[in-house]
Protein backbone atom coordinates (compact mmCIF):
# COMPACT_ATOMS: atom_id res chain seq x y z
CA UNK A 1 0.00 0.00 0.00
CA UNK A 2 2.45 2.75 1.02
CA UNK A 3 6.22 2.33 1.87
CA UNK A 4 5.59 1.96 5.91
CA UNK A 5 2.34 -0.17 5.59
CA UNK A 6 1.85 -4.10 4.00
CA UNK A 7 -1.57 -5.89 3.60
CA UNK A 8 -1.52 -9.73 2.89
CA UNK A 9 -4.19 -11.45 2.18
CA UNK A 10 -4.77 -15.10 2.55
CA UNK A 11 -7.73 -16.32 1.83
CA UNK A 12 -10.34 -14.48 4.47
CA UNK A 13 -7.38 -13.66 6.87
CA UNK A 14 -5.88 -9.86 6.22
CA UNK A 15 -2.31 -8.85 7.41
CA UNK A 16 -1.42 -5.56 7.81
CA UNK A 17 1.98 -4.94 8.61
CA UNK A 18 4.14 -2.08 9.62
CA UNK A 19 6.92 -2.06 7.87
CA UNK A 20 9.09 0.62 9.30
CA UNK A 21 11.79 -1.86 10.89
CA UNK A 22 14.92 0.47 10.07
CA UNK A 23 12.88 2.77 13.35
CA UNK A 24 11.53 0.04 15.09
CA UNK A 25 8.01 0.56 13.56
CA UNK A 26 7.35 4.00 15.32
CA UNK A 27 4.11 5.82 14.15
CA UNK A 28 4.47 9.05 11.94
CA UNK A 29 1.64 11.05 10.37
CA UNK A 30 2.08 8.84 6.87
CA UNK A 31 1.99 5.43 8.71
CA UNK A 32 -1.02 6.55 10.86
CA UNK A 33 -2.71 7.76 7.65
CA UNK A 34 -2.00 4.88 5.98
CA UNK A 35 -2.95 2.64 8.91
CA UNK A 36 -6.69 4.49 8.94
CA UNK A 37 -6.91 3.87 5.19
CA UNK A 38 -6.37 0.26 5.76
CA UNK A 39 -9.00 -0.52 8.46
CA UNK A 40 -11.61 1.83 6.42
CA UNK A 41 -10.92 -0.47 3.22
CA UNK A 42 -10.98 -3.75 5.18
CA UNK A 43 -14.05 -2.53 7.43
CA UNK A 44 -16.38 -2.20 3.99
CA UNK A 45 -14.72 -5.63 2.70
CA UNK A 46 -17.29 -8.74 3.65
CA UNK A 47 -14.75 -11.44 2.32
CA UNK A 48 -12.39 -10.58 5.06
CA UNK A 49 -12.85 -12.37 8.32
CA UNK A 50 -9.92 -12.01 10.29
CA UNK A 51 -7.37 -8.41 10.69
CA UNK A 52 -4.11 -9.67 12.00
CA UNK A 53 -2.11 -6.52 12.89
CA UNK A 54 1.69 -7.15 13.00
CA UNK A 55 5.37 -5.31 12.57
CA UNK A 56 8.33 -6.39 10.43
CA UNK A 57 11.59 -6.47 12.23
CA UNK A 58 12.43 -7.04 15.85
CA UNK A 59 9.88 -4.65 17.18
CA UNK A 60 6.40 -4.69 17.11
CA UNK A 61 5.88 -0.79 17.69
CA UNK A 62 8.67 1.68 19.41
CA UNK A 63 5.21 4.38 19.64
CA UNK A 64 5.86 7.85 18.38
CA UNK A 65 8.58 8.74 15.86
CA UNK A 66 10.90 11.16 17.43
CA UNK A 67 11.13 12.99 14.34
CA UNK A 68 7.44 13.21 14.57
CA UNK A 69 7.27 14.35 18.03
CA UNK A 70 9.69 17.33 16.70
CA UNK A 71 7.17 18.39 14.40
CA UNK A 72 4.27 18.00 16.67
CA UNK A 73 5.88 20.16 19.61
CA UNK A 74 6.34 23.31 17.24
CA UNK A 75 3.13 23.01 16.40
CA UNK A 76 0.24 25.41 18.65
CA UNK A 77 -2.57 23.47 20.76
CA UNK A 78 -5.24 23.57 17.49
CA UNK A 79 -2.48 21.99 15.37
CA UNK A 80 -1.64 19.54 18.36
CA UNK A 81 -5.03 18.90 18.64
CA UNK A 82 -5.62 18.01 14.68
CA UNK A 83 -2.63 15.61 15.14
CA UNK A 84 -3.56 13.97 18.01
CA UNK A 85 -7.31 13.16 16.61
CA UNK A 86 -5.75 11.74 13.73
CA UNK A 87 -4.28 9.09 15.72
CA UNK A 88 -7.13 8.94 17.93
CA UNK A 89 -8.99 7.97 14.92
CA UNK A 90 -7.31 5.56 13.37
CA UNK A 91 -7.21 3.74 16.84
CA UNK A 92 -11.14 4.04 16.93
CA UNK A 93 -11.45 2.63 13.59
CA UNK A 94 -9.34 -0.60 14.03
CA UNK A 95 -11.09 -1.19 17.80
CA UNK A 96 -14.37 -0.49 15.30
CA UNK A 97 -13.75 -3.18 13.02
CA UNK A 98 -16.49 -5.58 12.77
CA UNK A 99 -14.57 -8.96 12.06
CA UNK A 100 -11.95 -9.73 14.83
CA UNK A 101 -8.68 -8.66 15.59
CA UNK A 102 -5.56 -10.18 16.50
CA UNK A 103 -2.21 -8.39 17.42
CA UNK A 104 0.81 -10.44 16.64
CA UNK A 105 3.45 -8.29 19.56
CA UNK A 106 7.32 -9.57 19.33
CA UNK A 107 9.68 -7.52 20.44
CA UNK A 108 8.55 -3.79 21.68
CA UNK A 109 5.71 -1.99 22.10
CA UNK A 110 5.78 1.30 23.75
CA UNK A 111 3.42 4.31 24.10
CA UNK A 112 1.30 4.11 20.71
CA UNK A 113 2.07 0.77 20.01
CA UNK A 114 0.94 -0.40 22.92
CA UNK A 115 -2.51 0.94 22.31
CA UNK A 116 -2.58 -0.80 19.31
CA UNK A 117 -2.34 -3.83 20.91
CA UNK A 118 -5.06 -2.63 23.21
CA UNK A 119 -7.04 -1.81 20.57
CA UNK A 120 -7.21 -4.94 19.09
CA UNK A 121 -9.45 -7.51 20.35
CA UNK A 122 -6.53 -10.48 21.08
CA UNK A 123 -3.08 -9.88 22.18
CA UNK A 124 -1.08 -12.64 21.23
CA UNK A 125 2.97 -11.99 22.08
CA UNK A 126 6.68 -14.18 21.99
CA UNK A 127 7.70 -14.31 25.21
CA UNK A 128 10.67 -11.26 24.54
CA UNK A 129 7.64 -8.78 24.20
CA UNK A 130 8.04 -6.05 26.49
CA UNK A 131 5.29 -2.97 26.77
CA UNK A 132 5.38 0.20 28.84
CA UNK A 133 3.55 3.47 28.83
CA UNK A 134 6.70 6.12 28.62
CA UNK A 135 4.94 9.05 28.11
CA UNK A 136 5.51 10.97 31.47
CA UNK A 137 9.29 10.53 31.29
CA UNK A 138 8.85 13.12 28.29
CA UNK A 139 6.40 15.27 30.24
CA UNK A 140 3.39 13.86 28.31
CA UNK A 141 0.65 11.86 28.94
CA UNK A 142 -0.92 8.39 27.49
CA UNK A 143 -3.94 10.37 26.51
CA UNK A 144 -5.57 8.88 22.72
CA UNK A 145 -4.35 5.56 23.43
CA UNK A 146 -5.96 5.60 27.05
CA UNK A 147 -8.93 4.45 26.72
CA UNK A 148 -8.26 1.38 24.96
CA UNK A 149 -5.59 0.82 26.88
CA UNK A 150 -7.66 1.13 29.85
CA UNK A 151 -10.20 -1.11 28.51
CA UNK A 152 -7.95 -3.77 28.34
CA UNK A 153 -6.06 -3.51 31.77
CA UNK A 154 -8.35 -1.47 34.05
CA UNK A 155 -8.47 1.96 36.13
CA UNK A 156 -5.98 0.16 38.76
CA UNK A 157 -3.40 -1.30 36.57
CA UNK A 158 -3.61 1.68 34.24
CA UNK A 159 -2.95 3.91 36.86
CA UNK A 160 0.59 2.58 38.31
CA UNK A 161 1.79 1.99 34.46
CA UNK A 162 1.05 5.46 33.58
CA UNK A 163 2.17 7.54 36.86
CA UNK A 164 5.57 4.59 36.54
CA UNK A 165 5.87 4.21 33.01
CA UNK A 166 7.54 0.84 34.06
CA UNK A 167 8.28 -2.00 32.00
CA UNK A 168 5.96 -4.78 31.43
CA UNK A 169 7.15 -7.64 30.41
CA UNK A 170 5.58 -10.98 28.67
CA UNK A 171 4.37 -12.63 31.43
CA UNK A 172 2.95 -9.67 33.05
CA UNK A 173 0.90 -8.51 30.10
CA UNK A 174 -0.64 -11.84 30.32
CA UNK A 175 -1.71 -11.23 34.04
CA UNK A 176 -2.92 -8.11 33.68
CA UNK A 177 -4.98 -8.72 30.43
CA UNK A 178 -3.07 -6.77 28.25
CA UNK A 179 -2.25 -10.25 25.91
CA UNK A 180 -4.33 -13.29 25.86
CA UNK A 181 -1.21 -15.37 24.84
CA UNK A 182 2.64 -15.38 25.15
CA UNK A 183 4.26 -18.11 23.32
CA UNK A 184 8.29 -18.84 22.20
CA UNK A 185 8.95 -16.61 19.47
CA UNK A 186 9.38 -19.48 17.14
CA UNK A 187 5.70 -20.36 18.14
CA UNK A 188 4.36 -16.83 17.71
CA UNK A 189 3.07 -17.39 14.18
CA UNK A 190 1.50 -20.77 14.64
CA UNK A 191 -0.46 -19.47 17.57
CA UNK A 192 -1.93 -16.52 15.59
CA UNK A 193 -2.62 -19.00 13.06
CA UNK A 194 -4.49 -21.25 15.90
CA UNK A 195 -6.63 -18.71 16.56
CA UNK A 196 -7.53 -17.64 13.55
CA UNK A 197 -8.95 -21.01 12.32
CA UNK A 198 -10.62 -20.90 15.71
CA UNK A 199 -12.33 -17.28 14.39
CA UNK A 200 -12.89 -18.58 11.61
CA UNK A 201 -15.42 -21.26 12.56
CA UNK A 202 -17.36 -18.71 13.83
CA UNK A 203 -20.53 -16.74 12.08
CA UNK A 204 -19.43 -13.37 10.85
CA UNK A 205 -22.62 -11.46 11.81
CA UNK A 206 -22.31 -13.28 15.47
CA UNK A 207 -18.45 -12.20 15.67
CA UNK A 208 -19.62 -8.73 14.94
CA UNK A 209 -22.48 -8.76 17.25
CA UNK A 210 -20.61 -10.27 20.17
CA UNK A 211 -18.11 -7.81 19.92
CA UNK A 212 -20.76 -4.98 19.83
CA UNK A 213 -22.08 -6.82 23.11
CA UNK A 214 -18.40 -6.90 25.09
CA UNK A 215 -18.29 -3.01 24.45
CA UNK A 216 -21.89 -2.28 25.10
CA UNK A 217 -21.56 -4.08 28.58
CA UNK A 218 -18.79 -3.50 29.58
CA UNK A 219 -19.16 -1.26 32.69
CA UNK A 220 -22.54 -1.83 33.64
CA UNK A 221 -24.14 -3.97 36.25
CA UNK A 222 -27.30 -6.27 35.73
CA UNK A 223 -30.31 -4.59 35.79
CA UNK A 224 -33.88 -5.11 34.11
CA UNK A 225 -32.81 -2.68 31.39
CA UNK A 226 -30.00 -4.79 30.50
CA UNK A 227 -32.29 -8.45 30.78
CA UNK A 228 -34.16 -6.47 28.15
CA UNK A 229 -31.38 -5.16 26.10
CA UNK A 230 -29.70 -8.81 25.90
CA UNK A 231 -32.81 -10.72 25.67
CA UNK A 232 -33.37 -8.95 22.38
CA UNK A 233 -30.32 -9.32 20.98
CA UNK A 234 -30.33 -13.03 21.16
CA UNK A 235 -34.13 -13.04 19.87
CA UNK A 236 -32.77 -10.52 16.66
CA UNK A 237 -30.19 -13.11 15.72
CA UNK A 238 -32.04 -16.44 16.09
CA UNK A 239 -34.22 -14.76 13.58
CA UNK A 240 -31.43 -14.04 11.23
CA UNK A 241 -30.36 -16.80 8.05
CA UNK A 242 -26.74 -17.00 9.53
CA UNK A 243 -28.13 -18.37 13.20
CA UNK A 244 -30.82 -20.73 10.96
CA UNK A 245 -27.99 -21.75 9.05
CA UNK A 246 -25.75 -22.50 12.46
CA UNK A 247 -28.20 -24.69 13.89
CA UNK A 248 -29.47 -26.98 11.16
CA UNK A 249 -25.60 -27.58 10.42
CA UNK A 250 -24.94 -28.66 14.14
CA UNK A 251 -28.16 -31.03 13.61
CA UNK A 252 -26.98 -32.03 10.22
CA UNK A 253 -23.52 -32.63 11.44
CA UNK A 254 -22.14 -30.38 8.40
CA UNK A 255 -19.79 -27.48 8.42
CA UNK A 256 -22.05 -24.45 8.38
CA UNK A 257 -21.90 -21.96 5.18
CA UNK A 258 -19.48 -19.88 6.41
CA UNK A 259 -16.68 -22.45 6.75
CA UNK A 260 -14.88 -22.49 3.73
CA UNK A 261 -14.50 -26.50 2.68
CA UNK A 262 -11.07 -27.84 1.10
C-alpha cells in the first residue's frame, strides 16, 4: 500500500503490517494515515474475516517517531489537537472493526504501540515482548491511546503503568490482560494461526455482534434494562439466516456456510 504499511491477504485472513523496521516501527503522520486507510478499506470488505495486525523487524511498535514528536511540539494546541485526533482515529477505527482482531506483539511496544495492541481484540505476544507506557518521562501523557488501553487492563493497573511508566514484560501482560497469549517466538506465528482457524469457525454477523455486546456491557451492572437489552439481541439473531444456518448444520452434522470446505 504505502512504503511503511503491508496488507496480505490469505484467503479471508488480512495482514497488515508495519513495515518501518529500520525505526523500530514508530508511528508518523504517513503510517497513521495509511494505517486508517487500511482498516476503512478492510471494514467495507465482507470477504475478510480475520485483521491480524503485526510489525516487520524485531519490534512490534517503538510508539511515536521522534522525528514526529519534533514536528508536533512546534506546532500550537489547534495543530496539536488536529494531530492527536488523527491518531485517535485511526485507533477508533481498528477497535471499530467488525470482524476480529488479533495483534501479533514480538519484540517492543511502547506508548502508541501499545494501544494498538489494546485496541485490538486479542493480544497474542513471543515471550521477549516487552510494553510500557513512557509518556511521562517526556512530560506527556498516554492520553488517545488511554482508553483502549484502559479497557484492556483497568483503572488500577492503568494507573501505576502510567504515573511509573515501568516496563511490562511478557508474562505480566498476560496477568494483567493486556495479551491473551505469550508463546516462544518461534511459536508466535503458529499461535496466531491457531486462533484464527478458531475465528474462523465462527458466524461473521455473530463475531460482529458479540463484539458490539463486550463493548456495550462493559461497565454496567445487571439490571432489568439490560435483561431487556440482551434478551433482544439473542431473539434478533435467532431470527437471522446466519443463526438458521448455524443450527441446522450442528443437527446435520455439516460445516455451516461460512466455513470455507477444502
Amino acid at each position: 500500500m504505502t512504503a511503511s504499511l503491508v496488507v496480505e491477504r490469505s484467503q479471508a485472513t488480512a495482514t497488515v503490517w508495519l513495515d518501518r523496521p529500520q525505526v523500530h516501527n514508530a508511528l508518523d503522520e504517513d503510517l497513521i494515515a495509511a494505517l486508517d486507510a487500511a482498516f476503512a478499506s478492510l471494514s467495507e470488505d465482507a470477504s475478510v474475516r480475520v485483521v491480524v495486525l503485526a510489525g516487520r523487524g524485531r519490534s512490534f511498535c517503538s510508539g511515536a517517531d521522534l522525528a514526529w514528536m519534533r514536528r508536533a511540539a512546534a506546532l500550537d494546541e489547534e495543530g496539536n489537537r488536529a494531530d492527536a485526533m488523527r491518531l485517535a482515529l485511526m485507533l477508533r477505527r481498528l477497535a471499530s472493526l467488525p470482524c476480529p482482531t488479533i495483534a501479533r506483539v514480538q519484540g517492543a511496544a511502547r506508548g502508541g504501540g501499545v494501544g494498538l495492541a489494546a485496541a485490538c481484540d486479542l493480544c497474542v505476544c513471543a515471550d521477549d515482548a516487552s510494553f510500557a507506557l513512557t509518556e511521562v518521562r517526556l512530560g506527556l501523557i498516554p492520553a488517545v491511546i488511554g482508553p483502549h488501553v484502559v479497557r484492556a487492563i483497568g483503572a488500577r493497573q492503568a494507573m501505576r503503568y502510567f504515573l511509573t511508566a515501568g516496563p511490562i514484560d511478557a508474562a505480566r501482560a498476560r496477568e494483567i490482560g493486556l495479551a491473551h497469549e505469550v508463546v516462544p517466538a518461534a511459536g508466535l506465528d503458529d499461535c496466531v494461526a491457531a486462533l484464527c482457524a478458531q475465528l474462523l469457525a465462527g458466524g461473521p454477523q455473530a463475531q460482529a455482534q458479540a463484539k458490539r455486546l463486550v463493548n456495550d456491557l462493559a461497565g454496567r451492572e445487571a439490571s432489568g434494562m439490560v435483561d431487556a437489552d440482551t434478551a433482544s439481541r439473542i431473539a434478533r439473531i435467532r431470527a437471522t439466516p446466519e443463526a438458521r444456518e448455524g443450527i441446522e448444520a450442528f443437527f446435520g452434522k455439516r460445516p455451516p456456510s461460512w466455513i470455507a470446505r477444502p
